[in-house]
Protein backbone atom coordinates (compact mmCIF):
# COMPACT_ATOMS: atom_id res chain seq x y z
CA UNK A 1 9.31 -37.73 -4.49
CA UNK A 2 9.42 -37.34 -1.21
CA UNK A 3 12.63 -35.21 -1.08
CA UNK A 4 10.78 -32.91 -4.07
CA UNK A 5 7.66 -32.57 -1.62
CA UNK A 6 9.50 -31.26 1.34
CA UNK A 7 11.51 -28.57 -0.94
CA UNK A 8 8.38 -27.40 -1.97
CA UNK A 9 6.71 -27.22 0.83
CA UNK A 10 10.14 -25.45 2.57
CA UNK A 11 9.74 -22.28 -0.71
CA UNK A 12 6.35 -21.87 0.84
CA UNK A 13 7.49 -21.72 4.46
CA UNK A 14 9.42 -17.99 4.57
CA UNK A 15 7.07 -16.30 2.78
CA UNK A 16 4.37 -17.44 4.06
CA UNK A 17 5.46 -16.68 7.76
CA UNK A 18 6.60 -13.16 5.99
CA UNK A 19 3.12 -12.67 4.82
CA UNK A 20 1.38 -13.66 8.25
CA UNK A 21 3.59 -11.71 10.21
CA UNK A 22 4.10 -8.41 8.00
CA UNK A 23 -0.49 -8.14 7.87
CA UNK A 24 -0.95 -9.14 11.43
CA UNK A 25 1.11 -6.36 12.31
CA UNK A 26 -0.57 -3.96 9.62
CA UNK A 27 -4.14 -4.88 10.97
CA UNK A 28 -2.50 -4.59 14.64
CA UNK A 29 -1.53 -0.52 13.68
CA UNK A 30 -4.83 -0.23 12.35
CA UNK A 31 -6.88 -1.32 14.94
CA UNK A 32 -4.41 1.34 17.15
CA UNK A 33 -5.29 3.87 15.21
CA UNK A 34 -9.23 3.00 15.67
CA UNK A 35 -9.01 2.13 19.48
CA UNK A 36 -6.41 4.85 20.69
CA UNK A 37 -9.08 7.58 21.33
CA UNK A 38 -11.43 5.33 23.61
CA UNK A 39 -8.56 3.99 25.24
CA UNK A 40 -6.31 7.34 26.37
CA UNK A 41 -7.69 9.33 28.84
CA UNK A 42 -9.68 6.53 30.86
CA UNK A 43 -6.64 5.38 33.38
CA UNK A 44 -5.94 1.71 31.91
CA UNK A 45 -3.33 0.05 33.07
CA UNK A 46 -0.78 -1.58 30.12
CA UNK A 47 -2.35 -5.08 31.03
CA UNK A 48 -5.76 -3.83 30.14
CA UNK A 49 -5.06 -2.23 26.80
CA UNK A 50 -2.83 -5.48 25.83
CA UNK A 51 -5.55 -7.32 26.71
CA UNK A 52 -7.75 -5.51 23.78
CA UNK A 53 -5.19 -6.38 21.55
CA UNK A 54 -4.54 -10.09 22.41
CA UNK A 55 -8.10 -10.53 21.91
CA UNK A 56 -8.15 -8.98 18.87
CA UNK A 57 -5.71 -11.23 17.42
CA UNK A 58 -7.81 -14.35 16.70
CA UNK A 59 -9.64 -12.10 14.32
CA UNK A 60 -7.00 -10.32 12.25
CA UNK A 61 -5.79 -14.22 11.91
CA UNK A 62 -8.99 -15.57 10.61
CA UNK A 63 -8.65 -12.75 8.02
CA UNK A 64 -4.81 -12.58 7.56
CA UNK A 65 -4.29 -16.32 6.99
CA UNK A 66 -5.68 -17.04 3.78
CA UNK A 67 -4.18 -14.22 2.44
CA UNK A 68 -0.92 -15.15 3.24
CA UNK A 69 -1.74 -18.60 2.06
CA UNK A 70 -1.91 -16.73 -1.91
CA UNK A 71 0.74 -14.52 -0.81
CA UNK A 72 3.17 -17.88 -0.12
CA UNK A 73 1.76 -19.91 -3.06
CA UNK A 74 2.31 -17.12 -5.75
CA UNK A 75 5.75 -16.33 -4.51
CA UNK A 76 7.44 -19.71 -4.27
CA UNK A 77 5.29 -21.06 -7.83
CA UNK A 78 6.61 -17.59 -9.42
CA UNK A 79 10.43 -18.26 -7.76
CA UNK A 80 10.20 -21.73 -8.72
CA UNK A 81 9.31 -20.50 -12.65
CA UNK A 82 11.99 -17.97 -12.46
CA UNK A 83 14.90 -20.00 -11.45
CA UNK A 84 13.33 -22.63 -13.95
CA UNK A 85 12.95 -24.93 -11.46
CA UNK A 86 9.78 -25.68 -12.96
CA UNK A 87 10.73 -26.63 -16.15
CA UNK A 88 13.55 -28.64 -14.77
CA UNK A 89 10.95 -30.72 -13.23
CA UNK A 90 8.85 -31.53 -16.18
CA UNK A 91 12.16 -32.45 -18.10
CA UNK A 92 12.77 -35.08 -15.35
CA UNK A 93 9.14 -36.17 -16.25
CA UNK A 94 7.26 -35.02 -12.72
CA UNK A 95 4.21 -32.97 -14.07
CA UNK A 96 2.65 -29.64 -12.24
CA UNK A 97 -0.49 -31.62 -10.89
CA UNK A 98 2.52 -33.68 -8.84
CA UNK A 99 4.43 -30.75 -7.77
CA UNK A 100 1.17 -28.77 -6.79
CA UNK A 101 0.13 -31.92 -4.80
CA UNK A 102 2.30 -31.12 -1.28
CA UNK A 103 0.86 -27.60 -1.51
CA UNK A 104 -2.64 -28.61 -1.64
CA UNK A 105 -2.48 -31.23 1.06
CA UNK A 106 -0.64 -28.69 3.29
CA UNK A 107 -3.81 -26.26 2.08
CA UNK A 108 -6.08 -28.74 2.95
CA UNK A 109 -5.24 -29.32 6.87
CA UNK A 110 -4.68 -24.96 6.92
CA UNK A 111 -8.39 -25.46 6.02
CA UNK A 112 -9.39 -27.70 8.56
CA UNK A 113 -7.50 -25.73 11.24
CA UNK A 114 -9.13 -22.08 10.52
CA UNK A 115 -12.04 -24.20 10.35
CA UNK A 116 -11.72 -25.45 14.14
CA UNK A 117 -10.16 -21.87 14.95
CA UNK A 118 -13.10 -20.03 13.58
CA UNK A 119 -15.54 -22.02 15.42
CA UNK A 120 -13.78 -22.62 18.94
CA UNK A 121 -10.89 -19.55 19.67
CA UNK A 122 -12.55 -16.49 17.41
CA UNK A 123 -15.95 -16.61 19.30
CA UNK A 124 -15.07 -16.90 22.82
CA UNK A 125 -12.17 -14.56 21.90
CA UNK A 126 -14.41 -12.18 19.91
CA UNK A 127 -16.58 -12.34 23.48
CA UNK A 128 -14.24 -11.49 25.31
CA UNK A 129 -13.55 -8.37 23.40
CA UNK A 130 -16.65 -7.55 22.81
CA UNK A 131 -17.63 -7.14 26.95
CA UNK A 132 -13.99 -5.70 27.73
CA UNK A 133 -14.97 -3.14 25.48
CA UNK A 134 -18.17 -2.81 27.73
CA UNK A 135 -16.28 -2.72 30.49
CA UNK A 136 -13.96 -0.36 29.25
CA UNK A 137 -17.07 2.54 28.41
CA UNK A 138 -18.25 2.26 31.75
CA UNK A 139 -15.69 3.45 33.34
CA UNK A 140 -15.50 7.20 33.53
CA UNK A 141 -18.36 7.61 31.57
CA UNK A 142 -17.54 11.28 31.32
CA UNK A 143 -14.83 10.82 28.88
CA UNK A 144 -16.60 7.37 27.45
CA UNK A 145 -19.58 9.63 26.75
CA UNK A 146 -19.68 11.38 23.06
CA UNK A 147 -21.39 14.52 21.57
CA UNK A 148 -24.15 14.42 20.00
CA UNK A 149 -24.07 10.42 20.22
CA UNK A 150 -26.73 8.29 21.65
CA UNK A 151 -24.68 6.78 24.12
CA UNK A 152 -25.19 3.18 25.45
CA UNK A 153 -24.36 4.00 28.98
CA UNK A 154 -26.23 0.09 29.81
CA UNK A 155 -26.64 -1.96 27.46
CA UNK A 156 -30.11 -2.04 26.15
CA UNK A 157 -31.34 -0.37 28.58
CA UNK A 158 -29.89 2.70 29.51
CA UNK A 159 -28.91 5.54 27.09
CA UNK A 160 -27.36 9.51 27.04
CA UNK A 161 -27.48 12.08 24.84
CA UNK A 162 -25.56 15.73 25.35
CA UNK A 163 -25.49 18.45 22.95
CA UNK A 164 -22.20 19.23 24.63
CA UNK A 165 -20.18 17.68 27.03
CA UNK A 166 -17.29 19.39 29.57
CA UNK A 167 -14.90 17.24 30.76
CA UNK A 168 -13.00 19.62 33.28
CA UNK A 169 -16.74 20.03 34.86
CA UNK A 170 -18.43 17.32 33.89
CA UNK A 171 -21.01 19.39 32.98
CA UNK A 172 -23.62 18.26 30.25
CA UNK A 173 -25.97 20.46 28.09
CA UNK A 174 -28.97 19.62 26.23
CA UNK A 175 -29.48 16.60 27.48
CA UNK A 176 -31.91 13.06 26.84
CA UNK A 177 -32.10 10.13 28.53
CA UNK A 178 -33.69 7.19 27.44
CA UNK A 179 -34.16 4.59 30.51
CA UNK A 180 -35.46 1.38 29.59
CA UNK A 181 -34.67 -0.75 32.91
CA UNK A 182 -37.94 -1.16 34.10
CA UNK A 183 -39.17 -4.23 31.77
CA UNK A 184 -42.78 -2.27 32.55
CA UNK A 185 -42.05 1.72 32.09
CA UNK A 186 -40.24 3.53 29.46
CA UNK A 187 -39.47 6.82 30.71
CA UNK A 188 -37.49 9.81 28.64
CA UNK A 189 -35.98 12.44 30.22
CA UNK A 190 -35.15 16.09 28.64
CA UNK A 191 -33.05 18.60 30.57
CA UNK A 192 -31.19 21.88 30.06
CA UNK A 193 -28.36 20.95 31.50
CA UNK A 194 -26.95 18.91 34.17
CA UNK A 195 -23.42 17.83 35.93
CA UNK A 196 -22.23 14.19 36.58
CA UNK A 197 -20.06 12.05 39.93
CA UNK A 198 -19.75 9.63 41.17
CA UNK A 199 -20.55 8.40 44.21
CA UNK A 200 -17.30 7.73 47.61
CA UNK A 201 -17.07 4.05 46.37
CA UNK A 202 -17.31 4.92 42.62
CA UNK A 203 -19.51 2.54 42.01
CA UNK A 204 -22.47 4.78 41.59
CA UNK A 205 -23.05 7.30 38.61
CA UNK A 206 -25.73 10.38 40.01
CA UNK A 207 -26.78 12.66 37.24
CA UNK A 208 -27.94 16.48 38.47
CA UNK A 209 -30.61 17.46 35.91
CA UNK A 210 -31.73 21.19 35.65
CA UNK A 211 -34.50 22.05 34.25
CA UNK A 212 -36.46 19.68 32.21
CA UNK A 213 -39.30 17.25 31.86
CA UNK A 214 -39.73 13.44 32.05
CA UNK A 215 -42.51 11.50 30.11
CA UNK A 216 -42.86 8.11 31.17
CA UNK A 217 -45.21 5.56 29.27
CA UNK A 218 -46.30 1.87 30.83
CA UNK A 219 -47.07 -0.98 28.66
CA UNK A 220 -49.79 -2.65 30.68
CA UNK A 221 -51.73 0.68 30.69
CA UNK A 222 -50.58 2.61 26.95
CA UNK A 223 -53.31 4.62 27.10
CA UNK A 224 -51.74 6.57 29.90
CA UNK A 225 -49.02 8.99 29.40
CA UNK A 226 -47.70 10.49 32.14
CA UNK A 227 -45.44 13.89 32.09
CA UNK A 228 -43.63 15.22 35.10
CA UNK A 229 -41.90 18.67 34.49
CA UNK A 230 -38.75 19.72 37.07
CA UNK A 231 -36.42 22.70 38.10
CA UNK A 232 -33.78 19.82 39.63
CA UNK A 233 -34.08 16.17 39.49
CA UNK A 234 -31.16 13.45 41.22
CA UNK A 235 -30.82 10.93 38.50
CA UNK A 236 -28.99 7.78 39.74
CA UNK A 237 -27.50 5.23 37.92
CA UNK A 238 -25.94 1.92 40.07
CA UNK A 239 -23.30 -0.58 39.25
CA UNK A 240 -21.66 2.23 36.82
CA UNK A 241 -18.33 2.33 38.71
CA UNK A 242 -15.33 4.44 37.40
CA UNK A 243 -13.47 1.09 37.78
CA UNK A 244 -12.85 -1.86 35.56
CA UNK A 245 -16.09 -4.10 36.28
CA UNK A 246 -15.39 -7.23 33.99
CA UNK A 247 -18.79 -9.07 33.32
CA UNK A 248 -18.22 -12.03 30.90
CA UNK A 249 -22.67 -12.40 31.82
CA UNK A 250 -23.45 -10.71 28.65
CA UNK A 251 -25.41 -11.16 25.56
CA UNK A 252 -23.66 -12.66 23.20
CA UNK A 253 -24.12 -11.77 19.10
CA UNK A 254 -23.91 -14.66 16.31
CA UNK A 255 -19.83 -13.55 16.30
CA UNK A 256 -19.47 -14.48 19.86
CA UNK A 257 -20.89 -18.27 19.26
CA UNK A 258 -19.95 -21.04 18.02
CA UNK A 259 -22.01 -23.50 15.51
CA UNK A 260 -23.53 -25.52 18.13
CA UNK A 261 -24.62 -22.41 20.05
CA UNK A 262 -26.47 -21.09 17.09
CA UNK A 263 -28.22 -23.57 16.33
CA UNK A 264 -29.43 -24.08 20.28
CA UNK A 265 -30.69 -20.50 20.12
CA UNK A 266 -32.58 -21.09 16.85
């Protein structure tokens, strides 16, 4: 029985680690195709960009896996009927339910292991993505920056809107700010136009607004509403360097933590 176990377990083997590797690499080429355009353009280095891949990786195997689990089991079981393996078997008097029992244990601790996986690698992995991706938008803002997006430039707490954005110029028309970093004042910002830089240690992100108005609001008075019109206004915005920052400080969603976390937070 034993001998009947392990050549059982060995028709799963190939195509299963046909089916893992053939969708990882599927899901890899698709999240290319999704990435590519936030990642050209910005000066990354090869170890940066394989980074967002690696890291992506614990994720496309929490999907891929028990696929390729039904991809392996319907292949051999349908290989084994063909060559009438099978029905060799239940001549020699070893039923299904025996043969099937290898395959289930084998199921069984693939189980437990995504299990552990899910709950240990995927969320600190899934992290990790998650604020290189942050890291990764900060940097040049003017090509991170999108038309006609809301644009988190900080998270929570800082975000840009342009009708139309140059490049070559870094010139920005139409533009709205919403600036939430004072826990106290919410201020909004309209302007005509306006040009970004960066400061000599490109650390620093100064906005040039022409033309507009700010309207700032304040939650211990909201009564008051105060509005402030301009012909130029110096906008600055610190700690938005056009180089990769990596901050690992950030919040982190119920994808990013494990069990135990979860259920601190609640």
């Amino acid at each position: 029985m034993r001998i009947l176990s392990r050549y059982v377990l060995r028709q799963h083997i190939a195509p299963f680690t046909f089916a893992v590797s053939a969708l990882t690499l599927l899901m890899l080429l698709d999240q290319l195709a999704k990435q590519f355009h936030k990642l050209v353009g910005k000066g990354l280095g090869a170890r940066v960009i394989a980074e967002v891949f690696f890291y992506s990786i614990p994720f496309i195997i929490a999907v891929i896996v028990p696929m390729a689990v039904l991809v392996a089991v319907l292949y051999a079981f349908n290989r084994l009927a063909a060559d009438n393996e099978i029905s060799a078997m239940k001549a020699s008097g070893v039923s299904l339910a025996r043969v099937a029992v290898p395959v289930v244990v084998a199921a069984t601790f693939v189980a437990a292991g995504l299990v552990w996986f899910n709950d240990t690698v995927l969320p600190e992995a899934n992290h990790r993505l998650a604020s290189l991706r942050v890291s990764i938008t900060r940097k040049e803002p003017t090509f991170a920056l999108q038309e006609r997006r809301v644009n988190e430039v900080i998270e929570r707490r800082l975000f840009i809107q342009a009708a139309r954005i140059d490049n070559a110029s870094s010139r920005l028309d139409n533009v709205t700010i919403w600036d939430e970093r004072d826990a106290d004042r919410s201020r909004t910002i309209y302007a005509d136009s306006g040009f970004m830089a960066f400061n000599e240690a490109q650390t620093d992100l100064y906005l040039t607004l022409h033309d507009g108005k700010v309207e700032e609001t304040r939650d211990s008075s909201p009564e008051t509403f105060r509005e402030v019109w301009f012909a130029t206004q110096l906008f600055r915005v610190p700690e938005v360097g056009n180089e990769l920052n990596r901050d690992l400080s950030r919040y982190r969603s119920d994808r990013e933590q494990s069990i135990d976390s979860m259920r601190v937070q609640v």
